[in-house]
N, C-alpha and C. Protein backbone atom coordinates (compact mmCIF):
# COMPACT_ATOMS: atom_id res chain seq x y z
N UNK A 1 0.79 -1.17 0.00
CA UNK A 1 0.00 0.00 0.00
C UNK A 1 0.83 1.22 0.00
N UNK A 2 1.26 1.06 0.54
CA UNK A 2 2.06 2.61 0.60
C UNK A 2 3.17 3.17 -0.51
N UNK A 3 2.67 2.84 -1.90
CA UNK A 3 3.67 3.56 -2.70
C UNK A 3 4.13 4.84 -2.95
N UNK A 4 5.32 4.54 -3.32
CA UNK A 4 5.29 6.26 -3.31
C UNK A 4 5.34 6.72 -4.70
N UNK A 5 4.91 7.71 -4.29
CA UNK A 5 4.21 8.59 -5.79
C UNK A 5 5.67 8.98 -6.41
N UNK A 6 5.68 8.71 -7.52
CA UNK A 6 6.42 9.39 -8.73
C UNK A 6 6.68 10.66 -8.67
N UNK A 7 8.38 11.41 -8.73
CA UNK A 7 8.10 12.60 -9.04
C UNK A 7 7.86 13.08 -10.78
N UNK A 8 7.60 14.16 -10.43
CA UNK A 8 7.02 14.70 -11.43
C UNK A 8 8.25 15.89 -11.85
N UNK A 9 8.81 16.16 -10.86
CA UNK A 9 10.14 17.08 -11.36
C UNK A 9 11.37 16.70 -11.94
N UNK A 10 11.06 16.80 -13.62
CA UNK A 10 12.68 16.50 -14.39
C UNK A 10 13.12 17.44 -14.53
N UNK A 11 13.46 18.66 -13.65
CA UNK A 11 14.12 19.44 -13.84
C UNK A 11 15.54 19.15 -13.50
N UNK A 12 16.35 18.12 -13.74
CA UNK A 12 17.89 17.76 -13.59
C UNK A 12 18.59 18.68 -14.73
N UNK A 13 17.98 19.57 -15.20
CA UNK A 13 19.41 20.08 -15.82
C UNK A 13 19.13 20.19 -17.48
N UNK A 14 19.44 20.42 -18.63
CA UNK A 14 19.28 20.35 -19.96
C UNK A 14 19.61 19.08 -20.34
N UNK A 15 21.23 18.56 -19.34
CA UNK A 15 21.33 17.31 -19.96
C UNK A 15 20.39 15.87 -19.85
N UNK A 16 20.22 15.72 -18.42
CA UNK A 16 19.10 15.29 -17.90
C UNK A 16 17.65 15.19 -18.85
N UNK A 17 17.47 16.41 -19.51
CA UNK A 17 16.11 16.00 -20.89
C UNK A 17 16.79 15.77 -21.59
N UNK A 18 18.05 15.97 -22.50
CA UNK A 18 18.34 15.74 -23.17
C UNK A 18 18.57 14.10 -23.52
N UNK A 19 18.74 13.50 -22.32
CA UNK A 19 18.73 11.91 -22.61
C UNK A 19 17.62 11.18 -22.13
N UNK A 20 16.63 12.10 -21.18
CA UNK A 20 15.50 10.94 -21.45
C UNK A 20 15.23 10.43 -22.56
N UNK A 21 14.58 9.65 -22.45
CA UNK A 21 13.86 9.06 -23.23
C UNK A 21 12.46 9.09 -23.53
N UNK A 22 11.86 9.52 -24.53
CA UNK A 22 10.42 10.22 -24.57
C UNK A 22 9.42 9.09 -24.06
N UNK A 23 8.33 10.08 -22.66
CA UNK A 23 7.77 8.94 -22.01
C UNK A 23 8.12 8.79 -20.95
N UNK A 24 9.31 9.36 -20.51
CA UNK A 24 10.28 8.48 -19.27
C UNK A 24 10.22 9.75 -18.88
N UNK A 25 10.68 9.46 -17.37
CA UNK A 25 11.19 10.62 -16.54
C UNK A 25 12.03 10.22 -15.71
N UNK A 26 12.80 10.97 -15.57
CA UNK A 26 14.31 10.77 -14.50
C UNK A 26 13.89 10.91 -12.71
N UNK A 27 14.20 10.18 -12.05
CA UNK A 27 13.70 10.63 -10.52
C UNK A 27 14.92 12.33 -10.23
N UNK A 28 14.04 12.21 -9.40
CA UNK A 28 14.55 13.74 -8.80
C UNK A 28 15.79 13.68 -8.25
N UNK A 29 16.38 14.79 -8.48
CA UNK A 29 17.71 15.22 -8.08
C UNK A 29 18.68 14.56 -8.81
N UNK A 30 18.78 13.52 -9.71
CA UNK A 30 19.70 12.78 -10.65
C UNK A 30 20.56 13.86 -11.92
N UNK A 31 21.57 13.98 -11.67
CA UNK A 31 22.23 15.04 -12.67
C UNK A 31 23.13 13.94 -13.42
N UNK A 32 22.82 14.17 -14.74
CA UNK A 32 23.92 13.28 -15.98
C UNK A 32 25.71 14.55 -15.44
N UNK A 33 26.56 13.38 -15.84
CA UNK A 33 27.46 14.13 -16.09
C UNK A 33 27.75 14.51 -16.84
N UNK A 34 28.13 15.93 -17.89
CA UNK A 34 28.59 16.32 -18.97
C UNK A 34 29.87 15.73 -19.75
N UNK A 35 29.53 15.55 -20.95
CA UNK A 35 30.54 14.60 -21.60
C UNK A 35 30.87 15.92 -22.64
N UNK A 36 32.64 15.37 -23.20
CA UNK A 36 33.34 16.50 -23.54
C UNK A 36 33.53 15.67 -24.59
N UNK A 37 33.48 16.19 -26.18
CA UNK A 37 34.00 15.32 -26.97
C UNK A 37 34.85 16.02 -27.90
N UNK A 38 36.31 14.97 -27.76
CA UNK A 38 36.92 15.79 -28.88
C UNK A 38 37.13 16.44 -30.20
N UNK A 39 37.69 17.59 -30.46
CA UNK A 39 37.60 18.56 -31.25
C UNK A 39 38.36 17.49 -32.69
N UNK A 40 37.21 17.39 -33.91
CA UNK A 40 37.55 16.76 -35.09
C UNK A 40 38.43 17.65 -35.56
N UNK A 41 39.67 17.37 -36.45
CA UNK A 41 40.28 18.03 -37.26
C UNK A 41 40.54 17.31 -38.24
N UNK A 42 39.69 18.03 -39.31
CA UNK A 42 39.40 17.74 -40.81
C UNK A 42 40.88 17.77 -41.53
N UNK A 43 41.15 16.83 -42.31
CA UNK A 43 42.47 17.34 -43.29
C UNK A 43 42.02 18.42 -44.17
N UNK A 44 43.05 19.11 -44.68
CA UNK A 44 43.19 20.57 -45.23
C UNK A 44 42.95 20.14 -46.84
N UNK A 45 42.42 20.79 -47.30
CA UNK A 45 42.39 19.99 -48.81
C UNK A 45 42.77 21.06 -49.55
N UNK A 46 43.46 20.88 -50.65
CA UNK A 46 44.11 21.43 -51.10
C UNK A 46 42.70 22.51 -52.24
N UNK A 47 43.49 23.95 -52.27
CA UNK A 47 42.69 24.48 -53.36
C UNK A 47 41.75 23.87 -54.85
N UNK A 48 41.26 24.22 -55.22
CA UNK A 48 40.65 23.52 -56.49
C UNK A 48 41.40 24.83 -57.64
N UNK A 49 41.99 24.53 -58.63
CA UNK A 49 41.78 25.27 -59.45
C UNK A 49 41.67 25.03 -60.88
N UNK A 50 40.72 25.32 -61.97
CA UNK A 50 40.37 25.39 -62.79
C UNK A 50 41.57 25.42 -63.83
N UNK A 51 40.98 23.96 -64.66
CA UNK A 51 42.40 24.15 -65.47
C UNK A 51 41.18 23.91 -67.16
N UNK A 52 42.52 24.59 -67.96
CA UNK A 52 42.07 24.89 -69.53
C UNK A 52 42.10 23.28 -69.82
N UNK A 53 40.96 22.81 -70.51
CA UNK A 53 40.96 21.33 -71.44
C UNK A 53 41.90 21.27 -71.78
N UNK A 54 41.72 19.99 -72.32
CA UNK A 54 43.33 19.26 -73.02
C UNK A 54 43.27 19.75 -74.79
N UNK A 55 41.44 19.66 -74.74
CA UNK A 55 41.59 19.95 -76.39
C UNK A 55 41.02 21.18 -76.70
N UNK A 56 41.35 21.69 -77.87
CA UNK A 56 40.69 23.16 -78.40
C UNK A 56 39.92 23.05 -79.17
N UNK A 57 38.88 24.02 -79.17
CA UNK A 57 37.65 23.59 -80.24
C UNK A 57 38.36 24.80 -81.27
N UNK A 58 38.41 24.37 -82.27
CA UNK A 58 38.85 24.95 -83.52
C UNK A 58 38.08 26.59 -84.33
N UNK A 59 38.77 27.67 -84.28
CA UNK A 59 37.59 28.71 -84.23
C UNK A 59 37.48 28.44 -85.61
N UNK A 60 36.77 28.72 -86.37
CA UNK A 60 36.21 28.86 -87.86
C UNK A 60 37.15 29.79 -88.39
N UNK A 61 37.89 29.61 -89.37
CA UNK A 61 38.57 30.44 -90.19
C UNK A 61 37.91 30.73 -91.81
N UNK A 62 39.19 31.58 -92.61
CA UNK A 62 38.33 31.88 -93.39
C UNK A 62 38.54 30.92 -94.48
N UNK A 63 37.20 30.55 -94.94
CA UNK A 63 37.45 29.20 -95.89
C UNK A 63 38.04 29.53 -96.87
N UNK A 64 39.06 28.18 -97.43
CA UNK A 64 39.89 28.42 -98.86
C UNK A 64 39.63 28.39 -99.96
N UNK A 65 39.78 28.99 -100.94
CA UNK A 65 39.33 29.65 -102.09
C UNK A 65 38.87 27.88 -103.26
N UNK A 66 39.35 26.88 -102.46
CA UNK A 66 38.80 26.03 -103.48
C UNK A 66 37.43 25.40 -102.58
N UNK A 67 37.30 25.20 -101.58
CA UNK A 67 36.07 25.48 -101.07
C UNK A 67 35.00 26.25 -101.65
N UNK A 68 35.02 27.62 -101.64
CA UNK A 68 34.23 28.45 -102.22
C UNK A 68 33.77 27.98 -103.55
N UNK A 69 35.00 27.86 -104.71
CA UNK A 69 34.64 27.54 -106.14
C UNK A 69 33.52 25.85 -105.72
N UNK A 70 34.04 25.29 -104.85
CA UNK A 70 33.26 24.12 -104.92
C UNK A 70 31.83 24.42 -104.53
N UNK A 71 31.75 25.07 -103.44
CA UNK A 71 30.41 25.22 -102.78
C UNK A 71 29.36 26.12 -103.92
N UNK A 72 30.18 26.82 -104.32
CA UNK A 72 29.61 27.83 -105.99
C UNK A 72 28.95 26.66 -106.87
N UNK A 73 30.07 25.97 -106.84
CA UNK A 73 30.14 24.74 -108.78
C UNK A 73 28.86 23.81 -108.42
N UNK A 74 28.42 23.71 -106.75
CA UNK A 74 27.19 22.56 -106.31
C UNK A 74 26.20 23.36 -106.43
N UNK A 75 26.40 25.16 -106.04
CA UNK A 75 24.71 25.67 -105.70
C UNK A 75 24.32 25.94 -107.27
N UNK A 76 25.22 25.98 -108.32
CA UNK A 76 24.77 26.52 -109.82
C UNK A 76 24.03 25.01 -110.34
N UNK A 77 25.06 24.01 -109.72
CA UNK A 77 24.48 22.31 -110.14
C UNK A 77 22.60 22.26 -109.72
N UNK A 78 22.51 22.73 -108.48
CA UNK A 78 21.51 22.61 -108.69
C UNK A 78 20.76 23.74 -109.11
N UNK A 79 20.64 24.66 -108.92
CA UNK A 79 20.10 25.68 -109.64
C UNK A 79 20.00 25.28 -111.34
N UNK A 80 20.47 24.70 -111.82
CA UNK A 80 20.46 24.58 -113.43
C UNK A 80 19.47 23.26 -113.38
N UNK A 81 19.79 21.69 -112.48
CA UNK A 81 18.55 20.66 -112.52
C UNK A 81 17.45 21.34 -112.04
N UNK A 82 16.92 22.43 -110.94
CA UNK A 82 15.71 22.77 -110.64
C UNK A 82 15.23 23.27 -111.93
N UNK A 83 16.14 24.15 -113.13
CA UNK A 83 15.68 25.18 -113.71
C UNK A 83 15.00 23.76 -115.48
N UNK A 84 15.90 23.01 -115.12
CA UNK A 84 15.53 21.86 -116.36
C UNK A 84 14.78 21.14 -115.96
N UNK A 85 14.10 20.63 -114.72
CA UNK A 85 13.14 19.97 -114.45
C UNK A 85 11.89 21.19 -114.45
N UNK A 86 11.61 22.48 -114.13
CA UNK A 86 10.38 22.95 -114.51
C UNK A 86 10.54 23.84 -115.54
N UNK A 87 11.24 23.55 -116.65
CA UNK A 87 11.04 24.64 -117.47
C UNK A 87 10.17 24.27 -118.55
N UNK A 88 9.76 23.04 -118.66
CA UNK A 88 8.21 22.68 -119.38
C UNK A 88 7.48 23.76 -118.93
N UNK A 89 7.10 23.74 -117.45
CA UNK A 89 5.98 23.78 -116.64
C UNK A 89 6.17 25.17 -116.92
N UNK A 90 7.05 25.83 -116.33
CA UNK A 90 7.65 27.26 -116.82
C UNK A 90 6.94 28.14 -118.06
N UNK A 91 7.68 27.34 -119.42
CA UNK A 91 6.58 27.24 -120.84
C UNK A 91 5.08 27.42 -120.78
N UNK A 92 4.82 26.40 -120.22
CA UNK A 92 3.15 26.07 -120.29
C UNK A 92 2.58 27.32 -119.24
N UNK A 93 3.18 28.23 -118.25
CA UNK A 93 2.70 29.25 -117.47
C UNK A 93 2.69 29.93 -118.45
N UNK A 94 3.65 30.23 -118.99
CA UNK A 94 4.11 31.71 -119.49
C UNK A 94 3.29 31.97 -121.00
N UNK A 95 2.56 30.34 -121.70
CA UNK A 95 1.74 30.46 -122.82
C UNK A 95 0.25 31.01 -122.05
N UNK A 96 0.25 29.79 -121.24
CA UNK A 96 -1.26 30.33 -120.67
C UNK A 96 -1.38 32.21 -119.98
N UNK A 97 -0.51 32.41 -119.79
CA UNK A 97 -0.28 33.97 -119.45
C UNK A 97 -0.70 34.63 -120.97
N UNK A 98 -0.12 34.37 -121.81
CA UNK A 98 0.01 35.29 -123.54
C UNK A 98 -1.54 35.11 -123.56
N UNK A 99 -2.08 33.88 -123.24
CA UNK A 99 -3.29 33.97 -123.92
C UNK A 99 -4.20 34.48 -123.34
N UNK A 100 -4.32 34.55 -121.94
CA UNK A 100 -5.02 35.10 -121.33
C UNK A 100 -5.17 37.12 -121.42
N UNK A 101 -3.81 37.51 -122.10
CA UNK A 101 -3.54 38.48 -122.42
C UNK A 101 -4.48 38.90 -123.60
N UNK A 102 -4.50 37.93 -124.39
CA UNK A 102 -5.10 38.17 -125.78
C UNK A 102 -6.59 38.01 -125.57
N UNK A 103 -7.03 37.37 -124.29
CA UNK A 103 -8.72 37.14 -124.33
C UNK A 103 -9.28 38.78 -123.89
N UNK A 104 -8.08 38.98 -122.84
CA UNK A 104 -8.45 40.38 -122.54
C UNK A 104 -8.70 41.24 -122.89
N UNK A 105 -7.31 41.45 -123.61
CA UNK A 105 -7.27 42.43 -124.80
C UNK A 105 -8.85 42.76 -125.89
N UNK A 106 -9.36 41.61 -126.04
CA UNK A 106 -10.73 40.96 -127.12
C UNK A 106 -11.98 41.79 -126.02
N UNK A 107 -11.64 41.21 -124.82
CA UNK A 107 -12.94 42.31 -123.66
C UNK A 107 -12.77 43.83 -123.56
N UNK A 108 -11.49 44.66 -123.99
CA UNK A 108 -11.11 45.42 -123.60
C UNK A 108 -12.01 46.64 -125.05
N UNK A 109 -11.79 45.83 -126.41
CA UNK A 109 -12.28 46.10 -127.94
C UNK A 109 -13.80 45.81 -127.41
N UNK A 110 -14.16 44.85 -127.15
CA UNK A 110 -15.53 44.84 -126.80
C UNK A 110 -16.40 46.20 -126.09
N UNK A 111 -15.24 46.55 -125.27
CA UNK A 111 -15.91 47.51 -123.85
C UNK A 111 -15.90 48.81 -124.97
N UNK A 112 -14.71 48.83 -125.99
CA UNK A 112 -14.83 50.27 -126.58
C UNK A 112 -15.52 50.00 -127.47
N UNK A 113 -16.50 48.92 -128.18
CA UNK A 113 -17.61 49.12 -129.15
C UNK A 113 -18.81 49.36 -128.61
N UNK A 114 -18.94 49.18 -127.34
CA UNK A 114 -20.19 49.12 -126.53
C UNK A 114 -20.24 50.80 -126.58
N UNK A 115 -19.01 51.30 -126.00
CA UNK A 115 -19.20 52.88 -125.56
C UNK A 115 -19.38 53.39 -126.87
N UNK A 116 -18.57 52.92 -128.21
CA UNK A 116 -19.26 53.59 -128.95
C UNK A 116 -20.49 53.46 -129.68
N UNK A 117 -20.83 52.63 -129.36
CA UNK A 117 -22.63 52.59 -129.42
C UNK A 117 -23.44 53.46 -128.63
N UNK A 118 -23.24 53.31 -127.31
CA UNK A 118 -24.12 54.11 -126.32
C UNK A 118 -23.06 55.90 -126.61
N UNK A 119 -22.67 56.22 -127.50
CA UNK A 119 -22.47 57.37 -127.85
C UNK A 119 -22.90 58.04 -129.08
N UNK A 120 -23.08 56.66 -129.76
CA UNK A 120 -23.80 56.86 -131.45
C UNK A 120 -25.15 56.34 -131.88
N UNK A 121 -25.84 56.46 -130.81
CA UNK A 121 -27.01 56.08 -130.66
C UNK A 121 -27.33 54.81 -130.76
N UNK A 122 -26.43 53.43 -130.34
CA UNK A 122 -26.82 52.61 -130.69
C UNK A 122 -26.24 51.58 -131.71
N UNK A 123 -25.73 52.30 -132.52
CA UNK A 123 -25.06 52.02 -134.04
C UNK A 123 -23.41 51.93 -133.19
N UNK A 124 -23.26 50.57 -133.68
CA UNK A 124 -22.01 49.77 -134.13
C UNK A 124 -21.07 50.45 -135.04
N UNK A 125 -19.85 50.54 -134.78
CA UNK A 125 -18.87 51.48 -135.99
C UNK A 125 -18.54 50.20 -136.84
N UNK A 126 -18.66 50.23 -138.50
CA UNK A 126 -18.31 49.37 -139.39
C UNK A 126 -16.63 48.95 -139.41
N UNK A 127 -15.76 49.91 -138.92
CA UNK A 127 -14.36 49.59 -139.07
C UNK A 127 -14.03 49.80 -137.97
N UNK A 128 -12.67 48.94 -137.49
CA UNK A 128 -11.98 48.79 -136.06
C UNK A 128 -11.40 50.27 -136.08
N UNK A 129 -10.92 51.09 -136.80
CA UNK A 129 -10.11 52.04 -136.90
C UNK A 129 -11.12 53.26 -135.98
N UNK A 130 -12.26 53.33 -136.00
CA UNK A 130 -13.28 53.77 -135.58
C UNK A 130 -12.99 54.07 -133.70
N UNK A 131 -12.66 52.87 -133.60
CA UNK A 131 -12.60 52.31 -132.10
C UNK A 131 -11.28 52.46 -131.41
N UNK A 132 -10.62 52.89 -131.99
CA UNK A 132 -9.16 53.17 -131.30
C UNK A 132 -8.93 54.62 -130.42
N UNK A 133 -9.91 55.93 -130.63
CA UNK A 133 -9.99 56.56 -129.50
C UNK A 133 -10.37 56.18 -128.01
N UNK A 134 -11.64 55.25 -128.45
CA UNK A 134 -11.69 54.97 -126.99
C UNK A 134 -11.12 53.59 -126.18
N UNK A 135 -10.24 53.56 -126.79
CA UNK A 135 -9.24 52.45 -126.64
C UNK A 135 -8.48 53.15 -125.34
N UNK A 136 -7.95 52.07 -124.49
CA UNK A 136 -6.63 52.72 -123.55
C UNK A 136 -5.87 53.63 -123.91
N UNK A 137 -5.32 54.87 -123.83
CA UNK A 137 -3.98 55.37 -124.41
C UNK A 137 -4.63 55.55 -126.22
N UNK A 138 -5.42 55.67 -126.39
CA UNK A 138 -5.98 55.53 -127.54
C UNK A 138 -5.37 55.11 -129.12
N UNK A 139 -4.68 53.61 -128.26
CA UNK A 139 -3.92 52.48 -129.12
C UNK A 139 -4.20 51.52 -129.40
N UNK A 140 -4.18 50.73 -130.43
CA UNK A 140 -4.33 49.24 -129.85
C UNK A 140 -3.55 48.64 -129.08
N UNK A 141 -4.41 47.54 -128.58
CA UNK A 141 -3.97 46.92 -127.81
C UNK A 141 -2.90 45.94 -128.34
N UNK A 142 -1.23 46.07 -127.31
CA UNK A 142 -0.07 44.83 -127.36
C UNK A 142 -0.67 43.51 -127.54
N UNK A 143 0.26 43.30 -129.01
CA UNK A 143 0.25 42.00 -128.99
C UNK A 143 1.22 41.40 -127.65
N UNK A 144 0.99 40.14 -126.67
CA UNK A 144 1.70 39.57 -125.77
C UNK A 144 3.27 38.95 -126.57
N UNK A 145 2.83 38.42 -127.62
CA UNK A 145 4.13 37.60 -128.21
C UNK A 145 5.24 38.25 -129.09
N UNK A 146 4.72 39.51 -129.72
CA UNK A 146 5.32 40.45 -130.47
C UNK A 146 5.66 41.89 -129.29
N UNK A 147 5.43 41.98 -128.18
CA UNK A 147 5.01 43.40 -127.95
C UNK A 147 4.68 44.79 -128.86
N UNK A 148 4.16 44.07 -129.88
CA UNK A 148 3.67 45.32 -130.95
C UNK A 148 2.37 45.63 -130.97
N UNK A 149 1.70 47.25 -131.81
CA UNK A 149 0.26 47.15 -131.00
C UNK A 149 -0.71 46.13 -132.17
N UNK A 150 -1.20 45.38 -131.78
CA UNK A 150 -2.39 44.64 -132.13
C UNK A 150 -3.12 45.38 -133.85
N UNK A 151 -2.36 44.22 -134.93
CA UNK A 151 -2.68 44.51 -136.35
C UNK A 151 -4.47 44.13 -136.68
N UNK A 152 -4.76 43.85 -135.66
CA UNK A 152 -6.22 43.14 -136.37
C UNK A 152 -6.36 42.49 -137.53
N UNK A 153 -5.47 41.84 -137.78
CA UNK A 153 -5.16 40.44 -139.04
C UNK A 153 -5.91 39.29 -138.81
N UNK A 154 -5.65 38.70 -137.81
CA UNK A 154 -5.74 37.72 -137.35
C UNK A 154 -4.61 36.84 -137.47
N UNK A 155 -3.30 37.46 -137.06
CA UNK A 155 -2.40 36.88 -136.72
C UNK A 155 -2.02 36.43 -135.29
N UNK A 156 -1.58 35.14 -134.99
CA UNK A 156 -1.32 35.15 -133.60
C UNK A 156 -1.18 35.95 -132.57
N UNK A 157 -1.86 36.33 -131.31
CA UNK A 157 -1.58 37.59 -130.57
C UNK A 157 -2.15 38.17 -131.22
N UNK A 158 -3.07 38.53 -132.28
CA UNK A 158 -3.80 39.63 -132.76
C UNK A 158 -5.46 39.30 -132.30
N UNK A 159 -6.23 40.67 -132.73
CA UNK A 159 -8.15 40.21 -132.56
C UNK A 159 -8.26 40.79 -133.96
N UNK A 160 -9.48 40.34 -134.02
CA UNK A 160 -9.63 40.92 -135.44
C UNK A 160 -11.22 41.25 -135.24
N UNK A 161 -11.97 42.30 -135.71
CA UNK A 161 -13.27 42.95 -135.61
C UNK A 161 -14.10 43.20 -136.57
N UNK A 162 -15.41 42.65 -137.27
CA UNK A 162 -16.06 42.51 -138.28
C UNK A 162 -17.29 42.84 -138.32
N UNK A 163 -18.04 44.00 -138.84
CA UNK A 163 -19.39 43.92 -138.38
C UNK A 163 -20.33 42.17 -138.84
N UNK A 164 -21.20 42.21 -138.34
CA UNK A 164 -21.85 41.45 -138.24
C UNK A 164 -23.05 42.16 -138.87
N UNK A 165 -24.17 40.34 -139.32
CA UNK A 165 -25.35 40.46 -139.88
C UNK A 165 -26.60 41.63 -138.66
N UNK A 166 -27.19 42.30 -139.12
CA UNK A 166 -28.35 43.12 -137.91
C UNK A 166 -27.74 44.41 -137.56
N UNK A 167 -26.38 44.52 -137.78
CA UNK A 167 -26.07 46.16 -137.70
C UNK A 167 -25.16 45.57 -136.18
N UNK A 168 -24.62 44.13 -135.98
CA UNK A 168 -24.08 43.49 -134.83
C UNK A 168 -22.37 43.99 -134.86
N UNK A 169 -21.60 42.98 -134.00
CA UNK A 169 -20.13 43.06 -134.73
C UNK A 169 -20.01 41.61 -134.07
N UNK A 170 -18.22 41.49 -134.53
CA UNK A 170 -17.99 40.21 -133.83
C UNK A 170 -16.62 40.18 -133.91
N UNK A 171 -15.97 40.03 -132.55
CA UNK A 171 -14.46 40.23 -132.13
C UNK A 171 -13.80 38.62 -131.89
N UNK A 172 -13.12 38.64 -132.50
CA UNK A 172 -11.86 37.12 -132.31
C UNK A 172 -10.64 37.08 -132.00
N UNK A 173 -10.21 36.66 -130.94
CA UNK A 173 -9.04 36.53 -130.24
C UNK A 173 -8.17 35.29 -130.83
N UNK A 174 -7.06 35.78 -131.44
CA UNK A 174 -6.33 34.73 -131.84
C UNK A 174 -5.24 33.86 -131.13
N UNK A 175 -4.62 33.09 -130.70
CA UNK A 175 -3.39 32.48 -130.29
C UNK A 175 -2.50 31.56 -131.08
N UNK A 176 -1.56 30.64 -130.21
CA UNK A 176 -0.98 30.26 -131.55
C UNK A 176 -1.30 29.15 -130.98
N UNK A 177 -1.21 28.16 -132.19
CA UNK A 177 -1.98 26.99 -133.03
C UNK A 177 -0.48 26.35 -133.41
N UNK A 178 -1.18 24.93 -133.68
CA UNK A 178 0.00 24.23 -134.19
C UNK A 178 0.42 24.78 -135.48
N UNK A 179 -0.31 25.02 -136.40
CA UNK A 179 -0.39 25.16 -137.80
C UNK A 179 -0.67 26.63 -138.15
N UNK A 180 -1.55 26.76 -137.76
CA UNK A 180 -2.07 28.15 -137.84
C UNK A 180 -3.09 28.78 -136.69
N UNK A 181 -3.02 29.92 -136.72
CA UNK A 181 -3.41 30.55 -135.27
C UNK A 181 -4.73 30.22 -134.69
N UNK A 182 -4.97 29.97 -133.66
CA UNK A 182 -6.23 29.47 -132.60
C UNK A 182 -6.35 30.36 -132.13
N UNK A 183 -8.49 29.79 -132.31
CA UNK A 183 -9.12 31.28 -131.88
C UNK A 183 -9.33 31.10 -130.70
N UNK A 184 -9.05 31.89 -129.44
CA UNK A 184 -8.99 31.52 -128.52
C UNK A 184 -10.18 31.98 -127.86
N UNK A 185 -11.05 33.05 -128.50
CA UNK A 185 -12.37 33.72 -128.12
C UNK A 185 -12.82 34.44 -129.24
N UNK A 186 -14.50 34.30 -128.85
CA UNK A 186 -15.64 34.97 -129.88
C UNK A 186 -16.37 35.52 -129.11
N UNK A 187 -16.07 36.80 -129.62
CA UNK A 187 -17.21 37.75 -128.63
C UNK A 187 -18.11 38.72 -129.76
N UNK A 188 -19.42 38.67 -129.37
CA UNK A 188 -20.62 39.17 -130.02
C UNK A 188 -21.02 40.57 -129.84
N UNK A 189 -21.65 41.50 -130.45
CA UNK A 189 -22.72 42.94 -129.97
C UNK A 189 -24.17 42.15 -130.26
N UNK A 190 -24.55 43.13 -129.31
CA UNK A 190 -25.98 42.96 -129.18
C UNK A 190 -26.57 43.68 -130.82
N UNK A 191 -28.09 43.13 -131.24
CA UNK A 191 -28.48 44.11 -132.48
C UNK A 191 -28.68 45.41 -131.80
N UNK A 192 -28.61 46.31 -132.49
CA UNK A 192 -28.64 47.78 -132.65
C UNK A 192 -29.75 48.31 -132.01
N UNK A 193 -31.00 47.54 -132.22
CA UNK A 193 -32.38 47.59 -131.17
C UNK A 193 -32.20 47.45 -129.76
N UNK A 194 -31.83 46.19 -129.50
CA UNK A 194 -31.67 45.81 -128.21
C UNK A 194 -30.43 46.86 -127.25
N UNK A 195 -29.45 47.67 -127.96
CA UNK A 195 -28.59 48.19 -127.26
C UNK A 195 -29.56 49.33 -126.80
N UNK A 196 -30.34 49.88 -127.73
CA UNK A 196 -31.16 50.92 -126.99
C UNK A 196 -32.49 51.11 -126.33
């Protein structure tokens, strides 16, 4: 029966908590003895210092003159196969361009027979020569393949302009043809009634 009560005072000191053990308590008045531990001395290590690689990276100099001719003699190599593999295609742009020039040209004669109708009451001029004031620049229109102005022959790159049956006209755009020149467009006037 008579136990005795537990103290409750761990106040022994810092070291004293420092080694309980969590949970535990030290009886009263118990002081740890302080332990001294000797001073480590690290070996001295020697500086580090930064040393240049073993190898050099090579700076770029200026390249030698047979270099150059070579790197020249490959970019013309290909520049000349790009220029022989599309120069069909090249061709076939640069026709479809002429002709499209010449259909124009045919709308352009059209637009100045119209005006001179709706200036002459209606009435169609019998000759192309008629129609060249109110032409652009009041010329005919460039042939694309000749750059000359437009003979109204009906030579390649030319139109050629004809009145028509009813007091009408009728404009033809020529191109070139295997043999002889292709019409590449036919364009009509309205009769002389109907314009007004």
């Amino acid at each position: 029966m008579g136990q005795a009560p537990e103290s409750t005072n761990t106040a022994a000191g810092p070291e004293a908590g420092a080694a309980a053990a969590p949970g535990r308590r030290l009886p009263a008045g118990l002081k740890l003895p302080a332990v001294k531990l000797p001073a480590l001395k690290l070996p001295k290590l020697p500086a580090l210092k930064l040393q240049k690689p073993a190898f050099r990276v090579p700076r770029p100099g200026r390249p030698a003159l047979a270099d150059l001719v070579c790197a020249a003699g490959a970019a013309s190599l290909v520049l000349s196969v790009l220029f022989v593999v599309n120069a069909p295609e090249l061709d076939r742009l640069q026709a479809r361009s002429n002709e499209e020039k010449i259909v124009a040209n045919a709308a352009t004669l059209q637009l100045a027979a119209e005006t001179y109708a709706a200036l002459n009451g209606g009435r169609y001029p019998r000759d192309v020569i008629e129609l060249l004031p109110l032409l652009p620049e009041g010329a005919a229109p460039r042939n694309p393949y000749t750059d000359e102005p437009t003979m109204f022959r009906g030579m390649a790159g030319d139109l050629t302009y004809r009145p028509a049956a009813g007091g009408s006209y009728v404009i033809e755009a020529w191109g070139r043809g295997a043999a002889r020149p292709q019409r590449l467009a036919m364009l009509r006037g309205s009769a002389p009634s109907a314009a007004h």
